[in-house]
N, C-alpha and C. Protein backbone atom coordinates (compact mmCIF):
# COMPACT_ATOMS: atom_id res chain seq x y z
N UNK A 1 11.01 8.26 -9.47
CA UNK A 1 9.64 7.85 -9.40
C UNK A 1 9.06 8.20 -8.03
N UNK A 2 8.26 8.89 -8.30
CA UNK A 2 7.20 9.29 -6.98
C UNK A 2 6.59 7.88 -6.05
N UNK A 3 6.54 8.03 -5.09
CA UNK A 3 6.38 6.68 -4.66
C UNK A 3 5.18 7.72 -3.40
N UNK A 4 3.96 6.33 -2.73
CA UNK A 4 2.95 6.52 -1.48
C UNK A 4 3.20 5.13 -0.53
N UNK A 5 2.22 4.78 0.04
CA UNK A 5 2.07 4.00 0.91
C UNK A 5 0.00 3.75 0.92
N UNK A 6 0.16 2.74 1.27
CA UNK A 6 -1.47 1.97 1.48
C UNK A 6 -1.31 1.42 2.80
N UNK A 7 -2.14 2.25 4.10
CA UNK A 7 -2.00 1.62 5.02
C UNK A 7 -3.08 0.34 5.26
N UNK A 8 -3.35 -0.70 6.36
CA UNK A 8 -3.94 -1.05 6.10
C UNK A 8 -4.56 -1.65 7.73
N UNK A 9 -5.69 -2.05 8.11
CA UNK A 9 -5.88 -2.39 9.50
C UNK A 9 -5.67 -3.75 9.93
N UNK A 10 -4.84 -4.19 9.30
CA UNK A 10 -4.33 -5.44 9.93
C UNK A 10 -3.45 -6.45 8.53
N UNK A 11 -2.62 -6.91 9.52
CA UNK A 11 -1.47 -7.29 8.69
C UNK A 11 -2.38 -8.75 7.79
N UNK A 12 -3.01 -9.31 7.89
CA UNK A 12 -3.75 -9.98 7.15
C UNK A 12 -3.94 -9.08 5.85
N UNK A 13 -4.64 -7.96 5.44
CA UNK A 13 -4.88 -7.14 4.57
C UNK A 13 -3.85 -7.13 4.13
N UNK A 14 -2.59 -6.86 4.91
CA UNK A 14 -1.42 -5.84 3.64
C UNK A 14 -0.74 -7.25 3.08
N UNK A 15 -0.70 -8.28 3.84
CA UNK A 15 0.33 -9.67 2.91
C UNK A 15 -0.87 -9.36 1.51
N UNK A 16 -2.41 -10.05 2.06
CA UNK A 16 -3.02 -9.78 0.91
C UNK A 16 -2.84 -9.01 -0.24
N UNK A 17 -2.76 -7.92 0.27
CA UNK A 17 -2.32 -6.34 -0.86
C UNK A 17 -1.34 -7.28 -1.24
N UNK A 18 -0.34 -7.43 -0.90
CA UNK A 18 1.17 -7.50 -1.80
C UNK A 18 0.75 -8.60 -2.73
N UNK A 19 0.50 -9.79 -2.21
CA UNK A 19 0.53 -10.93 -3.13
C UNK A 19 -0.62 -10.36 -4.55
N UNK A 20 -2.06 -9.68 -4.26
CA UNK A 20 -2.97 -9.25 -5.21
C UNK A 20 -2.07 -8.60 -6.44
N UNK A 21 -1.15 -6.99 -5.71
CA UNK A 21 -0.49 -6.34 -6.60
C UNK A 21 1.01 -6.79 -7.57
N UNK A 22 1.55 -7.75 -6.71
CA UNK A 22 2.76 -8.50 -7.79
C UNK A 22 1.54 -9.20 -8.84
N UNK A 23 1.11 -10.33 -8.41
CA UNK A 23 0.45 -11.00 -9.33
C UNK A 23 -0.31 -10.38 -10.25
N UNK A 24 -0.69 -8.74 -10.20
CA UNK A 24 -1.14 -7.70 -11.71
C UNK A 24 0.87 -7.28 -12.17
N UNK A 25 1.62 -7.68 -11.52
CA UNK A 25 2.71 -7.33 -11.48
C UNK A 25 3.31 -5.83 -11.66
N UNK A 26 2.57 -4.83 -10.56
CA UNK A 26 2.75 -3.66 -9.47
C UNK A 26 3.88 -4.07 -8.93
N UNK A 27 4.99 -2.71 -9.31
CA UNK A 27 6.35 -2.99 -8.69
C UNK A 27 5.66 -2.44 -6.93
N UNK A 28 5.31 -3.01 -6.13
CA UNK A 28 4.65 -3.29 -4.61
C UNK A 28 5.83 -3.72 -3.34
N UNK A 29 5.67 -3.69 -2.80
CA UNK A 29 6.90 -3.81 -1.55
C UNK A 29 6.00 -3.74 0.27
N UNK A 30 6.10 -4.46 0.88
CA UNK A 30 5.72 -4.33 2.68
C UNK A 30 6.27 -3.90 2.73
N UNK A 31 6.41 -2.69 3.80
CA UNK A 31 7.25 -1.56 4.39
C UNK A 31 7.05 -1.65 6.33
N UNK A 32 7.83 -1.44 6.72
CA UNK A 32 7.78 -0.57 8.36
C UNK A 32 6.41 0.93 8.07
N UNK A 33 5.68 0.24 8.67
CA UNK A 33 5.09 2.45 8.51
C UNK A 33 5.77 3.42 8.68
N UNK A 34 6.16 4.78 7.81
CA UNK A 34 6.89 5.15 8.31
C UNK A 34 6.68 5.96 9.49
N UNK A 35 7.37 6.62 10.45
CA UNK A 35 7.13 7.33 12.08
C UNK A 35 6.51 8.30 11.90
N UNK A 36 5.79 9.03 10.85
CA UNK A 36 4.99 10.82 10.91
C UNK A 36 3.36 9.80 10.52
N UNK A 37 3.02 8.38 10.25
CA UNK A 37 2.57 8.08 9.77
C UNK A 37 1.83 6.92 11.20
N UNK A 38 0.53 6.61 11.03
CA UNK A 38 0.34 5.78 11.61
C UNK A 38 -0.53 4.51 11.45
N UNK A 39 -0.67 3.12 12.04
CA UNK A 39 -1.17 2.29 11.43
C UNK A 39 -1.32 1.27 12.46
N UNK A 40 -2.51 0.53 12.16
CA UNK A 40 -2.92 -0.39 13.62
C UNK A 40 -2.11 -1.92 13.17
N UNK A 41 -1.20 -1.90 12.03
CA UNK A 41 -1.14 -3.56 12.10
C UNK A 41 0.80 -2.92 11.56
N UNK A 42 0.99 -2.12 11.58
CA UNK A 42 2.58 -2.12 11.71
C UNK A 42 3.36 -1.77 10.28
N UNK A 43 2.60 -2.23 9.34
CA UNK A 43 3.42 -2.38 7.98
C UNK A 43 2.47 -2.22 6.93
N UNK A 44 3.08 -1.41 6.05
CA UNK A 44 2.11 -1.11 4.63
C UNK A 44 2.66 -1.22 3.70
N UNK A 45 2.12 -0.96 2.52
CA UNK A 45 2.29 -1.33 1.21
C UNK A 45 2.97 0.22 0.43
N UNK A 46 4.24 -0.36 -0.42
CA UNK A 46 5.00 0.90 -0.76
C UNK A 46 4.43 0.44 -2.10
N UNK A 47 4.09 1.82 -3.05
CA UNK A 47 3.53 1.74 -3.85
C UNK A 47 4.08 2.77 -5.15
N UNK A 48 3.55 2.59 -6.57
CA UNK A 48 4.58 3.53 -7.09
C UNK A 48 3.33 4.77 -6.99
N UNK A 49 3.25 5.88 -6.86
CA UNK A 49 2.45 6.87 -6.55
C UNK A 49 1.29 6.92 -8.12
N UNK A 50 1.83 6.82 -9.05
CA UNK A 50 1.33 7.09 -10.47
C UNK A 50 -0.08 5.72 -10.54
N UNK A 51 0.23 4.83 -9.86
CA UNK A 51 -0.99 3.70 -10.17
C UNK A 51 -1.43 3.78 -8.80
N UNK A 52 -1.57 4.45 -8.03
CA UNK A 52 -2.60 4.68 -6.85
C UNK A 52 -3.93 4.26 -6.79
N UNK A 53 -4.85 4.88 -8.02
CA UNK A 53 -5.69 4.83 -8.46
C UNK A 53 -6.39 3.13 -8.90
N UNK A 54 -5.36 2.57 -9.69
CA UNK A 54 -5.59 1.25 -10.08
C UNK A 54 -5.19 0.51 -9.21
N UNK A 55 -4.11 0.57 -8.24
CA UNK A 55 -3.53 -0.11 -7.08
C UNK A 55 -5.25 -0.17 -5.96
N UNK A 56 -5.52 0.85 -5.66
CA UNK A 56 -6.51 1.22 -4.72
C UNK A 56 -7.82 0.47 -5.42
N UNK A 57 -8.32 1.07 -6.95
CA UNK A 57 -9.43 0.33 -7.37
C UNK A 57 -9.19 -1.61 -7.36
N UNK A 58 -7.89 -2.38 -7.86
CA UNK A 58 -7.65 -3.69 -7.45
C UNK A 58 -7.65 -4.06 -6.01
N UNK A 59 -7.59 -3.40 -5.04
CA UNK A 59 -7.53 -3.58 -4.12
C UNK A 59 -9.52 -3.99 -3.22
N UNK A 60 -9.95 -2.80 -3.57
CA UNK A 60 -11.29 -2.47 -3.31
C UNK A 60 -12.10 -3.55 -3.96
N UNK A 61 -11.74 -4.07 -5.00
CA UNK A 61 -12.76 -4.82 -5.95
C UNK A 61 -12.19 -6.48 -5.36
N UNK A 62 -11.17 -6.44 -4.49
CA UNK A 62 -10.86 -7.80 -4.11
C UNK A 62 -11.53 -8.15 -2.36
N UNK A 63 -11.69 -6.69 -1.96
CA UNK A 63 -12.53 -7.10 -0.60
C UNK A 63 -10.99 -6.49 0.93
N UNK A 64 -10.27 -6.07 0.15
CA UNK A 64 -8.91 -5.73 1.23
C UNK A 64 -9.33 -4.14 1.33
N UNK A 65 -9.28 -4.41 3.03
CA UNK A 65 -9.85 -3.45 3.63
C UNK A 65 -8.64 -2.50 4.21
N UNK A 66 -8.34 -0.98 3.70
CA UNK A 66 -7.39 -0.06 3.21
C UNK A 66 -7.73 1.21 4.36
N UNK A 67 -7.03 1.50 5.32
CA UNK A 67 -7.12 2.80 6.04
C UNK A 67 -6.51 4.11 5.56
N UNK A 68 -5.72 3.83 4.57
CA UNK A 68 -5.79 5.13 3.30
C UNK A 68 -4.56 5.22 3.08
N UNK A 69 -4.05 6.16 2.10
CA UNK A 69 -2.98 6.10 1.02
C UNK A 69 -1.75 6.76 1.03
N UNK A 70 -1.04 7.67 1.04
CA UNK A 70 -0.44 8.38 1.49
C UNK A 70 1.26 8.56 0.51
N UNK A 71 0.95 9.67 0.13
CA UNK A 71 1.87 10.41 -0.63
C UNK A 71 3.39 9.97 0.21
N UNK A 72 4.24 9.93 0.06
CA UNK A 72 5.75 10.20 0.50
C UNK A 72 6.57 10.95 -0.21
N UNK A 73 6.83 12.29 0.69
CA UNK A 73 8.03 13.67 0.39
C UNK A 73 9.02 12.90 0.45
N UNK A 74 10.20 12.86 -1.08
CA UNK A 74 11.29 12.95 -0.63
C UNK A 74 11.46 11.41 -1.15
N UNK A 75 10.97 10.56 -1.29
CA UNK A 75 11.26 9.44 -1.61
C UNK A 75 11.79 9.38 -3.29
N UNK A 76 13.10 8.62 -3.26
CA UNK A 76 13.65 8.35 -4.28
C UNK A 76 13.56 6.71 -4.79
């Protein structure tokens, strides 16, 4: 499974993200950012790449404010 990341500008936002996306029950995960990657609050949201779209539109329609998305090479 193709997997991204949702960065986000502050760690307030990304707990948000997580708790929003389990509770549609989005297999979702907090992550370390990874190091080619950067982010003002430290930790983002691992995501499955295929619901990006619906991950990102639930996100937007709840008011969690998202510094953008990001594909990951290589992730198994």
């Amino acid at each position: 499974m193709d997997r991204g990341v949702i960065l986000f500008f502050s760690t307030h936002f990304a707990l948000r993200a997580e708790k929003l996306t389990k509770e549609k029950g989005y297999s979702t995960k907090l992550i370390p950012v990874p190091r080619h990657l950067s982010s003002d609050c430290g930790v983002c949201l691992r995501i499955p790449w295929e619901e990006k779209e619906k991950i990102i539109d639930l996100l937007e329609e709840s008011g969690v404010r998202m510094e953008g998305a990001h594909f990951l090479s290589g992730e198994k």
